[in-house]
C-alpha atoms as a PDB file:
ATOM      1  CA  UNK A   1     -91.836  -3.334-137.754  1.00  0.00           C
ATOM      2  CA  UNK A   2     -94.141  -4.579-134.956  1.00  0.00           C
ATOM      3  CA  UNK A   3     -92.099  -5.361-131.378  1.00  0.00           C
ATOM      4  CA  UNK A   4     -95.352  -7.230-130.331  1.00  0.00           C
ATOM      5  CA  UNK A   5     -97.756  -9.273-132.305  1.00  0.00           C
ATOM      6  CA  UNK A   6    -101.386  -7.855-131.953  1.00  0.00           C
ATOM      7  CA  UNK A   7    -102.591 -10.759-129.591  1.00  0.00           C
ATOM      8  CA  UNK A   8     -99.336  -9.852-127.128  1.00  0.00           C
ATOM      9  CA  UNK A   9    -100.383  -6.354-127.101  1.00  0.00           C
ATOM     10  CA  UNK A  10    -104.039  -7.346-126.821  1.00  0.00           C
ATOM     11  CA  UNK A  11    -102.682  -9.250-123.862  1.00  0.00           C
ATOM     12  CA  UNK A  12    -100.716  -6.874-122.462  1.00  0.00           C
ATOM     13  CA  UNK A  13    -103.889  -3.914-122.893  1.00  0.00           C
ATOM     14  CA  UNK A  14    -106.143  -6.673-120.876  1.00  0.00           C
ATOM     15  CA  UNK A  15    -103.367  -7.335-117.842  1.00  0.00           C
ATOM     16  CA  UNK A  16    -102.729  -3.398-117.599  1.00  0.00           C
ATOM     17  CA  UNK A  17    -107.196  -2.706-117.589  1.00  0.00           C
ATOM     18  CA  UNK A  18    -107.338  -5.290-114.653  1.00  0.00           C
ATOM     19  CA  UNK A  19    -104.793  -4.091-112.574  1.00  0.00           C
ATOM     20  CA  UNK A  20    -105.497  -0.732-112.921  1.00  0.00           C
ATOM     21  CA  UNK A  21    -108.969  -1.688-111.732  1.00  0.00           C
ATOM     22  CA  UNK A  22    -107.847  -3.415-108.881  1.00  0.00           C
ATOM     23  CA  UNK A  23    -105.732  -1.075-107.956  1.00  0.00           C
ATOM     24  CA  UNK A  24    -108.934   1.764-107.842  1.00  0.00           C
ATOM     25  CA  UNK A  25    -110.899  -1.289-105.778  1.00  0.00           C
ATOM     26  CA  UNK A  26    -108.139  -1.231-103.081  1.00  0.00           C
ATOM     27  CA  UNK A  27    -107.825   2.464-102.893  1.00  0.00           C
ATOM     28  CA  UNK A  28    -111.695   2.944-102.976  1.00  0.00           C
ATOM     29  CA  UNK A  29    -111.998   0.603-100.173  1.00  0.00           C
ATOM     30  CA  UNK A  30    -109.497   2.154 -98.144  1.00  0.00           C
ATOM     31  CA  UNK A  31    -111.233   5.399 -98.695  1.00  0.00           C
ATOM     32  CA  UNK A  32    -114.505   4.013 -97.761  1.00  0.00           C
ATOM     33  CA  UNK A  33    -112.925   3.644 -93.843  1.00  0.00           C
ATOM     34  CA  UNK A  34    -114.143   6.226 -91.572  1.00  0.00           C
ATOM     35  CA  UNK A  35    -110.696   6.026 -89.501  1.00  0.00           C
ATOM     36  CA  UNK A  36    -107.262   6.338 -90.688  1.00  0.00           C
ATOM     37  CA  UNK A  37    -103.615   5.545 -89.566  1.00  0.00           C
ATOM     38  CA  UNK A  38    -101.274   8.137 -90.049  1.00  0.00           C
ATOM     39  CA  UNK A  39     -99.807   6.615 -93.160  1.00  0.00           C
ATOM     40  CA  UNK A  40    -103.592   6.187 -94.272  1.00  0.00           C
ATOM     41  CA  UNK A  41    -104.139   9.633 -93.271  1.00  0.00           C
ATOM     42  CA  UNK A  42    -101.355  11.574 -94.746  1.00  0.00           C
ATOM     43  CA  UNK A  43    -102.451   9.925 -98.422  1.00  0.00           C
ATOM     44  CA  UNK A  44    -105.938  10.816 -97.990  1.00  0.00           C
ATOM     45  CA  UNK A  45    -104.139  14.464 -97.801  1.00  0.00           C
ATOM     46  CA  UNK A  46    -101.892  13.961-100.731  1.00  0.00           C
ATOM     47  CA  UNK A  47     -98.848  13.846 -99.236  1.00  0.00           C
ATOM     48  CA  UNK A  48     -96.045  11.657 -97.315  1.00  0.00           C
ATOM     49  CA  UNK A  49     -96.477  10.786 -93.503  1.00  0.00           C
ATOM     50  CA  UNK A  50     -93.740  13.485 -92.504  1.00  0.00           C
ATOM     51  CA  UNK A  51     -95.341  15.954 -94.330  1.00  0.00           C
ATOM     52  CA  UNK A  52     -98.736  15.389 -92.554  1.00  0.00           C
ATOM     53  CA  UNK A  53     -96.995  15.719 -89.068  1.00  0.00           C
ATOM     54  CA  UNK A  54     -96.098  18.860 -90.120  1.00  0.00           C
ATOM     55  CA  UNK A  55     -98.773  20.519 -92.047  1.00  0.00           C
ATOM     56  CA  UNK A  56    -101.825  18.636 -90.641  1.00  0.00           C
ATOM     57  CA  UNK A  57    -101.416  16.945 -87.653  1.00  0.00           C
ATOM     58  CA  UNK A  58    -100.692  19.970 -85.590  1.00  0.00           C
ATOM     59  CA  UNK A  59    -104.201  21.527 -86.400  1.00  0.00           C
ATOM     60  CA  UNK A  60    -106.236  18.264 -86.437  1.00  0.00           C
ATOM     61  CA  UNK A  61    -106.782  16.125 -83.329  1.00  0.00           C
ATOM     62  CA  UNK A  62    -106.301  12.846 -83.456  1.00  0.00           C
ATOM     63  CA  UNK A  63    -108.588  10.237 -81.924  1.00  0.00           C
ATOM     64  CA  UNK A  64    -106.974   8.124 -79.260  1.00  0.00           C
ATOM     65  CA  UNK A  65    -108.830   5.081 -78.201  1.00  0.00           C
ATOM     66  CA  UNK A  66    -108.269   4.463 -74.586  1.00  0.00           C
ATOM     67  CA  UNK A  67    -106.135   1.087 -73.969  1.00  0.00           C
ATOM     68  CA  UNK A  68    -104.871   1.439 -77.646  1.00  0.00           C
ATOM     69  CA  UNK A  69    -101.239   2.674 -78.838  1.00  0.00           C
ATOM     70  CA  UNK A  70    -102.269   3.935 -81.939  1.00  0.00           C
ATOM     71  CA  UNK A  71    -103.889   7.098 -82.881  1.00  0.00           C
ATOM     72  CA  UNK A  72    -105.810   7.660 -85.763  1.00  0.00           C
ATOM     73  CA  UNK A  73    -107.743  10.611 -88.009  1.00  0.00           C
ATOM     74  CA  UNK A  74    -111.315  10.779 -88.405  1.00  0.00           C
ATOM     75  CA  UNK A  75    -111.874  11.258 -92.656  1.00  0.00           C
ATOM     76  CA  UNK A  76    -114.695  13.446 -91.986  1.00  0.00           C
ATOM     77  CA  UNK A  77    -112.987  15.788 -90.032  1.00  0.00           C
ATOM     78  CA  UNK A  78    -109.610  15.815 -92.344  1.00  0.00           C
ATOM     79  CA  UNK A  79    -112.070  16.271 -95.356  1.00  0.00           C
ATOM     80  CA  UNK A  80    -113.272  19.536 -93.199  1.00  0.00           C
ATOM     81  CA  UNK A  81    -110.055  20.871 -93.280  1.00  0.00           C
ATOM     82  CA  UNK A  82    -108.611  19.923 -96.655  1.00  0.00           C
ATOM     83  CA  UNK A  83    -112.051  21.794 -97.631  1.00  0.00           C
ATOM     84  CA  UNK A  84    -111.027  24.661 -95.269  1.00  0.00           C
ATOM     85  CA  UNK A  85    -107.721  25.228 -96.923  1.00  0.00           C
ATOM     86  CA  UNK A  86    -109.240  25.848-100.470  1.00  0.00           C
ATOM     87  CA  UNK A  87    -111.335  29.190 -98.998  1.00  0.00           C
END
């Protein structure tokens, strides 16, 4: 006994494919940034924002723009030390 017909699941197969794919668009363009927010940041590092305050942020200096409230992470320089832990 089928639950779906084989055009439904067809369907369903083609709706999944796209947004999977536009999911991977969104997170390769946010990846592609050479500055990230903390949020942003903490991701890139594969883990949540409070984590990243502890583990990370103590060890890698932010950049602060002059006349602007936020701060934010070079990737480069997270990448460094991401790369640093694994030795």
């Amino acid at each position: 006994m089928e639950l779906l017909s084989q055009e439904a699941q067809q369907e369903l197969l083609d709706n999944l494919i796209k947004s999977v794919d536009e999911l991977a668009n969104v997170k390769a363009k946010a990846l592609a940034k050479p500055y990230f927010n903390r949020k942003q940041a903490a991701a890139f590092c594969g883990m949540s924002p409070v984590s990243f305050d502890t583990y990370v942020r103590p060890y890698v200096k932010a950049v602060v723009i002059p006349g602007y409230t936020k701060v934010v992470w070079n990737r480069a320089t997270l990448d460094k030390f991401m790369r640093e832990l694994e030795k």
